[in-house]
Protein backbone atom coordinates (compact mmCIF):
# COMPACT_ATOMS: atom_id res chain seq x y z
CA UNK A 1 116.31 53.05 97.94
CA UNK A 2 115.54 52.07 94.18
CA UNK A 3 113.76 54.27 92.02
CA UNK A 4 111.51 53.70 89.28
CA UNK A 5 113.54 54.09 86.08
CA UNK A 6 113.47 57.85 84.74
CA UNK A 7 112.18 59.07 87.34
CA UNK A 8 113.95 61.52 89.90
CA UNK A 9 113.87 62.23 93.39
CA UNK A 10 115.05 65.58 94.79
CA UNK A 11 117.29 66.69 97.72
CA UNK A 12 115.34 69.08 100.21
CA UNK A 13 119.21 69.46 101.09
CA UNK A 14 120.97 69.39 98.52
CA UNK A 15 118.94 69.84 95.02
CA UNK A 16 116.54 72.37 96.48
CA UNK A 17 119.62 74.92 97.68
CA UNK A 18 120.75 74.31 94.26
CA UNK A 19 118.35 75.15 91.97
CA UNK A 20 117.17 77.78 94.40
CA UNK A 21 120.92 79.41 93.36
CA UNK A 22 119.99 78.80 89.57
CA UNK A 23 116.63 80.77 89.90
CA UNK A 24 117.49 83.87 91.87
CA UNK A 25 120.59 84.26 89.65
CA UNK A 26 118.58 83.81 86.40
CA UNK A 27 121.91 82.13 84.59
CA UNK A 28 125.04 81.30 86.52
CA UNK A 29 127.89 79.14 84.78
CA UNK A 30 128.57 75.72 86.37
CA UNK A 31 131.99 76.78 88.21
CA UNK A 32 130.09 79.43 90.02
CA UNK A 33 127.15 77.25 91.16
CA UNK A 34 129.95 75.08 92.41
CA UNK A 35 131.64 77.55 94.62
CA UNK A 36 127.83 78.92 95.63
CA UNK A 37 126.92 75.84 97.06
CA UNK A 38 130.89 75.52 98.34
CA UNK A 39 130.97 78.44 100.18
CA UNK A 40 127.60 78.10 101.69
CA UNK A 41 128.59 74.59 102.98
CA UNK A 42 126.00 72.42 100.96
CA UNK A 43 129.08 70.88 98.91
CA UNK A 44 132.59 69.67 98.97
CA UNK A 45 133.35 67.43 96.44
CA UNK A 46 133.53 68.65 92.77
CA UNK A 47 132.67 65.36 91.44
CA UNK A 48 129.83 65.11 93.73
CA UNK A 49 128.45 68.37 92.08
CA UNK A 50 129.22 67.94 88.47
CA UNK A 51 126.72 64.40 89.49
CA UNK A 52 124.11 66.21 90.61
CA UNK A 53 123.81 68.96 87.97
CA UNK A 54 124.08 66.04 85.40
CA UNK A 55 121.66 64.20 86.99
CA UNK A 56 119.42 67.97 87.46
CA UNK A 57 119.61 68.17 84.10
CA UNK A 58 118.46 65.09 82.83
CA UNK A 59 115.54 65.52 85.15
CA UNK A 60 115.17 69.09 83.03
CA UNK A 61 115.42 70.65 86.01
CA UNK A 62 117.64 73.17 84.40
CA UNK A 63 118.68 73.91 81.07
CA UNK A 64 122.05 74.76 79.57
CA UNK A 65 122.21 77.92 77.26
CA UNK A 66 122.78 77.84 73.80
CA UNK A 67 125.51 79.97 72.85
CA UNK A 68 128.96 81.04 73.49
CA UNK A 69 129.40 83.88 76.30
CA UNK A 70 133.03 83.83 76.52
CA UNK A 71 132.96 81.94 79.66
CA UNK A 72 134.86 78.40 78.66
CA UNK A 73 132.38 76.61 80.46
CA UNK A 74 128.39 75.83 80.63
CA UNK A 75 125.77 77.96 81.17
CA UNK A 76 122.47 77.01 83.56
CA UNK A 77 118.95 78.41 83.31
CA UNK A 78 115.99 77.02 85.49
CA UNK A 79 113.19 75.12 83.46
CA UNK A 80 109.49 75.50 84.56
CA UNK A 81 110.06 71.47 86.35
CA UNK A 82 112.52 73.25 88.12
CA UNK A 83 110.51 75.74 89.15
CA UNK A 84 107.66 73.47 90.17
CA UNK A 85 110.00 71.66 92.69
CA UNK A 86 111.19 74.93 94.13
CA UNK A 87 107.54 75.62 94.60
CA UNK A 88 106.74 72.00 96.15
CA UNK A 89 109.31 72.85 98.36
CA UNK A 90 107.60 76.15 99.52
CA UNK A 91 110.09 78.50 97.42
CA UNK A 92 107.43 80.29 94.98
CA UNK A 93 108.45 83.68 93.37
CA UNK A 94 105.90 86.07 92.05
CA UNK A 95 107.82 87.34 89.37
CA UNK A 96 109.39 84.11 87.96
CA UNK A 97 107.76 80.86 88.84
CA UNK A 98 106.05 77.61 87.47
CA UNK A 99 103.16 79.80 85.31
CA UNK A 100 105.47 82.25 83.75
CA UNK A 101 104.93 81.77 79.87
CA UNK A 102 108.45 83.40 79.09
CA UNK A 103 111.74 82.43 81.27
CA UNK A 104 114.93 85.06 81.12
CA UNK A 105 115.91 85.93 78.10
CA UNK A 106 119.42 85.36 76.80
CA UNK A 107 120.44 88.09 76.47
CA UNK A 108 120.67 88.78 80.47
CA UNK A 109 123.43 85.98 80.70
CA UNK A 110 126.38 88.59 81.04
CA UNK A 111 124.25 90.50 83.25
CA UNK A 112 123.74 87.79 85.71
CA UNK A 113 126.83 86.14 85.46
CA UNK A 114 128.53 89.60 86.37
CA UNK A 115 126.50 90.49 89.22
CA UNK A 116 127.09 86.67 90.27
CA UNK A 117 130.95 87.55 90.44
CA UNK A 118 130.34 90.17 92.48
CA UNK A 119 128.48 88.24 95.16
CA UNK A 120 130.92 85.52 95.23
CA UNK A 121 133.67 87.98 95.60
CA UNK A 122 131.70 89.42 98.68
CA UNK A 123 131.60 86.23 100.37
CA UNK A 124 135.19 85.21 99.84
CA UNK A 125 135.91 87.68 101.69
CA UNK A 126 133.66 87.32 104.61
CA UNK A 127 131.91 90.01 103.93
CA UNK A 128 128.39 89.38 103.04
CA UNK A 129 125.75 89.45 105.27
CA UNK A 130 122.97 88.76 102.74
CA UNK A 131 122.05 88.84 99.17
CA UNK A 132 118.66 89.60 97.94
CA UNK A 133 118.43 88.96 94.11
CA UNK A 134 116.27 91.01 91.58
CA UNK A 135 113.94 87.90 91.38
CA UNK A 136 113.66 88.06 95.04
CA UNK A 137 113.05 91.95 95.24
CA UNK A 138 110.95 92.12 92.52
CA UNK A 139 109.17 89.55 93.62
CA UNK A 140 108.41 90.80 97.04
CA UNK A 141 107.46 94.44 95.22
CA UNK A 142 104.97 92.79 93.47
CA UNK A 143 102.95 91.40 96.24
CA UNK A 144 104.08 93.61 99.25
CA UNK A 145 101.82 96.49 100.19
CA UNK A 146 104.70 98.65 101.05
CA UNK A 147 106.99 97.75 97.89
CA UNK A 148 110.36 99.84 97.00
CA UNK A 149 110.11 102.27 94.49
CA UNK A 150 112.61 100.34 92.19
CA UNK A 151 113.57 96.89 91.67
CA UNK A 152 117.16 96.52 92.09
CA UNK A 153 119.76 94.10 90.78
CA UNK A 154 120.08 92.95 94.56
CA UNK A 155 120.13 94.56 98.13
CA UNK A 156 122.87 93.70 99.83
CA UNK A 157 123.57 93.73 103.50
CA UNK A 158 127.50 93.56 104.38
CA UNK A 159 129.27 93.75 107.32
CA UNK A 160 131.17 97.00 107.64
CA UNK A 161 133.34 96.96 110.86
CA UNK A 162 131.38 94.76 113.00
CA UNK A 163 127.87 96.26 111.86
CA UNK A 164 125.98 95.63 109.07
CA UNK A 165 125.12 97.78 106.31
CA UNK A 166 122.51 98.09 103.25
CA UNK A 167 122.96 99.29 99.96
CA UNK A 168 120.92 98.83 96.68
CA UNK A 169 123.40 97.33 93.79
CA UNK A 170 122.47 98.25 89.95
CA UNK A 171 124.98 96.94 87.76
CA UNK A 172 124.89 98.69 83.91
CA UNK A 173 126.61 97.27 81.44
CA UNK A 174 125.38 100.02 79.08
CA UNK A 175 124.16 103.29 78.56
CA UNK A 176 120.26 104.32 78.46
CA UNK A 177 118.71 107.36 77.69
CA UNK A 178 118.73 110.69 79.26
CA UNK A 179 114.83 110.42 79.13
CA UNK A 180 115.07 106.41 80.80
CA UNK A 181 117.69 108.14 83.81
CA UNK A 182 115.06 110.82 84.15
CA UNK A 183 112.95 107.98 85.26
CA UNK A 184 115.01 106.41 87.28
CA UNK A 185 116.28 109.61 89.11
CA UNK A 186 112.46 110.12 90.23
CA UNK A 187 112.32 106.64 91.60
CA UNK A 188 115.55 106.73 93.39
CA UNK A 189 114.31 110.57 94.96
CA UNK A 190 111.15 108.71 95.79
CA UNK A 191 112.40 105.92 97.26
CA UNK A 192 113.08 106.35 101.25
CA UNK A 193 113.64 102.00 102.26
CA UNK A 194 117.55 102.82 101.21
CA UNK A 195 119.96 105.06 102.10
CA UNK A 196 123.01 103.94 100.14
CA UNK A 197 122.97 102.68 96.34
CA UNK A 198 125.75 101.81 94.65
CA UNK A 199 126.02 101.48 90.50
CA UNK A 200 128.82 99.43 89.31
CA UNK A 201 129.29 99.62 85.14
CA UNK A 202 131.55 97.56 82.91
CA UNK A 203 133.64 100.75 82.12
CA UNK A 204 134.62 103.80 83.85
CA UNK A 205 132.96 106.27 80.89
CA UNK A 206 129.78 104.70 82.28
CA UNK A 207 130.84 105.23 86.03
CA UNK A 208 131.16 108.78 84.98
CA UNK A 209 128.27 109.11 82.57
CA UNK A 210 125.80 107.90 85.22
CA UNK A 211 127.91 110.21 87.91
CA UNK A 212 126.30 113.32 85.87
CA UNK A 213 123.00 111.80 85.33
CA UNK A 214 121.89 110.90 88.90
CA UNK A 215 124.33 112.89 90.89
CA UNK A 216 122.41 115.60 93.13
CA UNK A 217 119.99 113.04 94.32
CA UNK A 218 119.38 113.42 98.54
CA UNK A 219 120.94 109.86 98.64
CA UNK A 220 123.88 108.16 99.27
CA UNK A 221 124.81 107.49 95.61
CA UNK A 222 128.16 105.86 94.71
CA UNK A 223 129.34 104.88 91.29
CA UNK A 224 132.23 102.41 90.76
CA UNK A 225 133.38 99.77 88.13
CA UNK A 226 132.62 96.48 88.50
CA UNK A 227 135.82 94.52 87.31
CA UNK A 228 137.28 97.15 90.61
CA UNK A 229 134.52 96.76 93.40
CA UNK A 230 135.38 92.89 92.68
CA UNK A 231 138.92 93.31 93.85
CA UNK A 232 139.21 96.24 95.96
CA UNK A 233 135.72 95.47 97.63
CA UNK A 234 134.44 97.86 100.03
CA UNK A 235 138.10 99.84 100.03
CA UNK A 236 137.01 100.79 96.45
CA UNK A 237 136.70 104.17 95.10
CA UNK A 238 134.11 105.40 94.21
CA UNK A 239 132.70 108.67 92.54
CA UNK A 240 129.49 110.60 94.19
CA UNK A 241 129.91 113.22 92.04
CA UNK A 242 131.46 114.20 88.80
CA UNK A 243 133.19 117.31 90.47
CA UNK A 244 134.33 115.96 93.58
CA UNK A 245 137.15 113.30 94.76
CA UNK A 246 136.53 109.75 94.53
CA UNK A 247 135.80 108.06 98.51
CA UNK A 248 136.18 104.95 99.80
CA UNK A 249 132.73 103.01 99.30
CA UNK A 250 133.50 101.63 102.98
CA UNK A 251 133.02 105.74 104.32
CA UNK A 252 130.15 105.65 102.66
CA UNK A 253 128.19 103.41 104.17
CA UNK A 254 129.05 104.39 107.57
CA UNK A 255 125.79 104.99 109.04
CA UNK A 256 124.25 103.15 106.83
CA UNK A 257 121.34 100.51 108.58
């Protein structure tokens, strides 16, 4: 079928999946969106892909970020037209969605892109059951009568010896203040959905910072770098508290639903 000349028609299939990716992941480079849609079986040709983001993007769809994050390659945002098609499509997010006057802020790129890494590196390995991102989360805390106490960076379900486990992810890449992590350790006491959270930080002086600053909560609390939960996975180590032995994070989440 011919279509009338600048205009665009989009993929329930294959556009919709995609820019789905680019919205709950806020930014995501373009070699991750490839393996996203790779892994998930919506693509299999990288020339094929690199099309349809051109073609996405010409369609302002999404936007590429201005800037240089270190990355060697592009980095995608979604536009309020992409939004708008998500929505069309019957994908509408409270907290980020065709009306919202101010889209992420650049400054979240390494944010995203890092907690992006870590889901990829999850499903490699066969181990992710599901991903729910902050978008989605806060989102559904926004309009759901029973909402968590916090908005986390994503809650994960994984599969942990042939049952499936839950665990809140916060990724810091740095420090806030002791009266900000007084804050926090109220919501996290408060909150009773999750039994297991997990903070991954860019550095290990972070790991431990963050060890003395929420340890003691009645929670499963683990805290981990991220550059080493991406390799070592669910075998990683990971502090609960400042005075005692690193654990596995995989014996922590035993019992875990």
């Amino acid at each position: 079928m011919r279509y009338a000349k600048d205009t665009y028609s989009i993929s329930p299939e294959r556009d919709i999946p995609l820019l789905l990716a680019v919205r709950n992941a806020k930014f995501a480079t373009h070699g991750q969106l490839y393996e996203m849609m790779f892994l998930a079986g919506r693509e299999y040709s990288r020339d094929s892909f690199n099309w349809r983001m051109k073609r996405l993007r010409q369609g302002q769809f999404v936007a590429t970020c201005n800037g240089n994050f270190g990355r060697g390659e592009i980095v995608y945002r979604i536009t309020q037209s992409g939004l708008l098609q998500l929505e069309d499509h019957g994908h509408f997010a409270a907290v980020l969605n065709s009306t919202t006057e101010h889209l992420p802020h650049a400054t979240q790129v390494h944010h995203a892109l890092e907690l992006n890494a870590i889901h990829l590196a999850l499903t490699r390995a066969n181990l992710l059951a599901s991903w729910q991102s902050d978008v989605e989360t806060a989102s559904v805390n926004t309009i759901s009568r029973t909402p968590l106490e916090k908005d986390y960076d994503a809650v994960v379900d994984v599969w942990n010896e042939q049952k499936i486990a839950r665990f809140g992810l916060e990724y810091e890449r740095t420090l806030k203040s002791a009266r900000q992590y007084g804050q926090i350790r109220k919501k996290l006491e408060r909150d009773q959905s999750l039994g297991c959270v997990l903070y991954l930080t860019a550095g290990m002086d972070v790991a431990v910072h963050l060890s003395y600053e929420l340890s003691g909560i009645p929670k499963r609390l683990a805290f981990a770098t991220a550059p080493e939960f991406r390799s070592k996975l669910l075998e990683t180590p990971v502090l609960v508290h400042p005075d005692q032995p690193s654990t596995p994070f995989r014996s922590l989440l035993h019992g875990v639903f």
